[in-house]
C-alpha atoms as a PDB file:
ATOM      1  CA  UNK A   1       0.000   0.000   0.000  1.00  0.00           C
ATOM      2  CA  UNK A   2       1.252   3.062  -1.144  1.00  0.00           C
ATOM      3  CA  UNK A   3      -0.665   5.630   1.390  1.00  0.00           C
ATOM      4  CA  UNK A   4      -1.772   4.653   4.328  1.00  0.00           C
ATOM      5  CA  UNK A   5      -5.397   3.905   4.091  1.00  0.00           C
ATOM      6  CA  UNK A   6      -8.502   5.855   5.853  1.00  0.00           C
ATOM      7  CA  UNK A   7     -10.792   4.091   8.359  1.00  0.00           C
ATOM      8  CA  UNK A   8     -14.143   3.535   7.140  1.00  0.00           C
ATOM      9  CA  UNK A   9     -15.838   4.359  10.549  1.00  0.00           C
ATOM     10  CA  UNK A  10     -14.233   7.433  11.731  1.00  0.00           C
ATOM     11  CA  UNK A  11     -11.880   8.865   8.742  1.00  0.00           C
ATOM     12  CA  UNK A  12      -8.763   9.295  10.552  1.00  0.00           C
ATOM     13  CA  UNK A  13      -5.721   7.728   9.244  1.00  0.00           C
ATOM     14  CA  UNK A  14      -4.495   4.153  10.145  1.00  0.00           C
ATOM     15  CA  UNK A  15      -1.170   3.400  11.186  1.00  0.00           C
ATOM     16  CA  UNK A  16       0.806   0.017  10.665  1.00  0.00           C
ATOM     17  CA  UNK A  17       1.137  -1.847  14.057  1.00  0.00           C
ATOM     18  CA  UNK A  18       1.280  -5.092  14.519  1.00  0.00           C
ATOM     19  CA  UNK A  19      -1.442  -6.235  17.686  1.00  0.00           C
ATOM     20  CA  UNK A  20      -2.167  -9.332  19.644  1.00  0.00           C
ATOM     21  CA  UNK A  21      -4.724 -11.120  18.286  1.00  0.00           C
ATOM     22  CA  UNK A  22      -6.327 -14.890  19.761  1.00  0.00           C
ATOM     23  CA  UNK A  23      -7.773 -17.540  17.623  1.00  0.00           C
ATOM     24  CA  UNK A  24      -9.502 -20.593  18.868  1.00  0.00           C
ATOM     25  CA  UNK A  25      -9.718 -23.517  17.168  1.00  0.00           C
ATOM     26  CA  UNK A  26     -11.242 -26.895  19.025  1.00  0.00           C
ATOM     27  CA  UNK A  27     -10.987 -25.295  22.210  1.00  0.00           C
ATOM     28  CA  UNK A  28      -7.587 -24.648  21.760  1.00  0.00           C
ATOM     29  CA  UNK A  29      -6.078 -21.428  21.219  1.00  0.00           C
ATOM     30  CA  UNK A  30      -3.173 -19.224  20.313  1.00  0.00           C
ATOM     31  CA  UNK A  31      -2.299 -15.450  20.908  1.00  0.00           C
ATOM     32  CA  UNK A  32       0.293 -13.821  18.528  1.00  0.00           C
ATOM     33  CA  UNK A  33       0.899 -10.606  16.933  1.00  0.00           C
ATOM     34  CA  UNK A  34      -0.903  -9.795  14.114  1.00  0.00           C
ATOM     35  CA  UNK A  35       0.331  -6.674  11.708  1.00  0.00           C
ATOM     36  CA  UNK A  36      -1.939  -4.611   9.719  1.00  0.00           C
ATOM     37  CA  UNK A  37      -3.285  -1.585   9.225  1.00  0.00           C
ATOM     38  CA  UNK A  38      -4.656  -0.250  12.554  1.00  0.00           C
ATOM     39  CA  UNK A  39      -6.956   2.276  13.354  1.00  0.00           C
ATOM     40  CA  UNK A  40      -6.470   4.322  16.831  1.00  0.00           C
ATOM     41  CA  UNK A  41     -10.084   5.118  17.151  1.00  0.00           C
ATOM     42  CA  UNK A  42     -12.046   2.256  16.589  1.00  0.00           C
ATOM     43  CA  UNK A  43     -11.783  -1.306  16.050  1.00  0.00           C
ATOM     44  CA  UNK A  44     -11.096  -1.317  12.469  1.00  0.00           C
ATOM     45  CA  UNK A  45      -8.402  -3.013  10.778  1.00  0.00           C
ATOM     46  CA  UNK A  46      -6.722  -3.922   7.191  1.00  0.00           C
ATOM     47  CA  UNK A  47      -4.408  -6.314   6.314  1.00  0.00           C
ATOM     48  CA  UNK A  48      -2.777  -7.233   3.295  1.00  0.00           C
ATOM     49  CA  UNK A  49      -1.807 -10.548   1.743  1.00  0.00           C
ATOM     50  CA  UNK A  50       1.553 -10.896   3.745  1.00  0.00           C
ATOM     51  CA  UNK A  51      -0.132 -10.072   7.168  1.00  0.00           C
ATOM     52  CA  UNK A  52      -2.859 -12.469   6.413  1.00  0.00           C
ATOM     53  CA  UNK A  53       0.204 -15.505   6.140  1.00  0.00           C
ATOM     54  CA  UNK A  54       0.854 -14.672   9.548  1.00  0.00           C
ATOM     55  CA  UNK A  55      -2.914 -15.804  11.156  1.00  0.00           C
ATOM     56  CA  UNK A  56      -3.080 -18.364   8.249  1.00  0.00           C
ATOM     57  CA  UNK A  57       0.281 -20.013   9.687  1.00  0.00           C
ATOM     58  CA  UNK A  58      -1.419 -19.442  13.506  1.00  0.00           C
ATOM     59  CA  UNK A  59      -4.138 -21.260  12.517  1.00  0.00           C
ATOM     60  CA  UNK A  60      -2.725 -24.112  10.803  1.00  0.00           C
ATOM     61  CA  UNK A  61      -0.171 -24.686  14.010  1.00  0.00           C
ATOM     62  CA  UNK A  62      -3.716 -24.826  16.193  1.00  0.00           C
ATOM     63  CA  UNK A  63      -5.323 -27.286  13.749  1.00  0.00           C
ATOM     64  CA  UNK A  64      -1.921 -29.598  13.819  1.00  0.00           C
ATOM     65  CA  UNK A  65      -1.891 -29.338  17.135  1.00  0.00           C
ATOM     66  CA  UNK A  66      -5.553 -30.265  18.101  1.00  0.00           C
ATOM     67  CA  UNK A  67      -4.863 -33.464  15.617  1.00  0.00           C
ATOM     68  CA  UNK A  68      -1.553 -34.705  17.169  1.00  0.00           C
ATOM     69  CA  UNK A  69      -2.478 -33.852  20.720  1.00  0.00           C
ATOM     70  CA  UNK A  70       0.779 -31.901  21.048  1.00  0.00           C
ATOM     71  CA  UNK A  71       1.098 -28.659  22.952  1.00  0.00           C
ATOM     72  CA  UNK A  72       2.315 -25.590  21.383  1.00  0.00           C
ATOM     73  CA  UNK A  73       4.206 -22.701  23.599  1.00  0.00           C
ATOM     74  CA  UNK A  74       2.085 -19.210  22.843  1.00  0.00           C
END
């Protein structure tokens, strides 16, 4: 992204941050930080294809870890 984008909700400008975020998968669950484009008023976010790699490799560590019974450190 060239310019950093505007937040739907509010207009003000987001800032790249990267911020915990938790999924749960099969009652287990991970917390990790997730970049993106953040916005300091509300709860709106953006993220690109790159930040989305980071939750889609979360996720798949949750799932291989509900199958195999393993534990994961957070």
């Amino acid at each position: 992204m060239a310019e950093n984008p505007v937040c739907p909700e509010t207009g003000a400008t987001m800032r790249r941050d990267a911020r915990p975020m938790t999924l749960d998968y099969k009652g287990q669950s991970i917390t990790f930080d997730m970049p993106g484009w953040y916005c300091d008023t509300s709860d709106h976010s953006v993220h690109t294809g790159e930040d989305m790699k980071v939750s889609d490799r979360m996720l798949n560590q949750l799932k291989a870890r509900g199958s195999e019974g393993s534990t994961l450190s957070d």
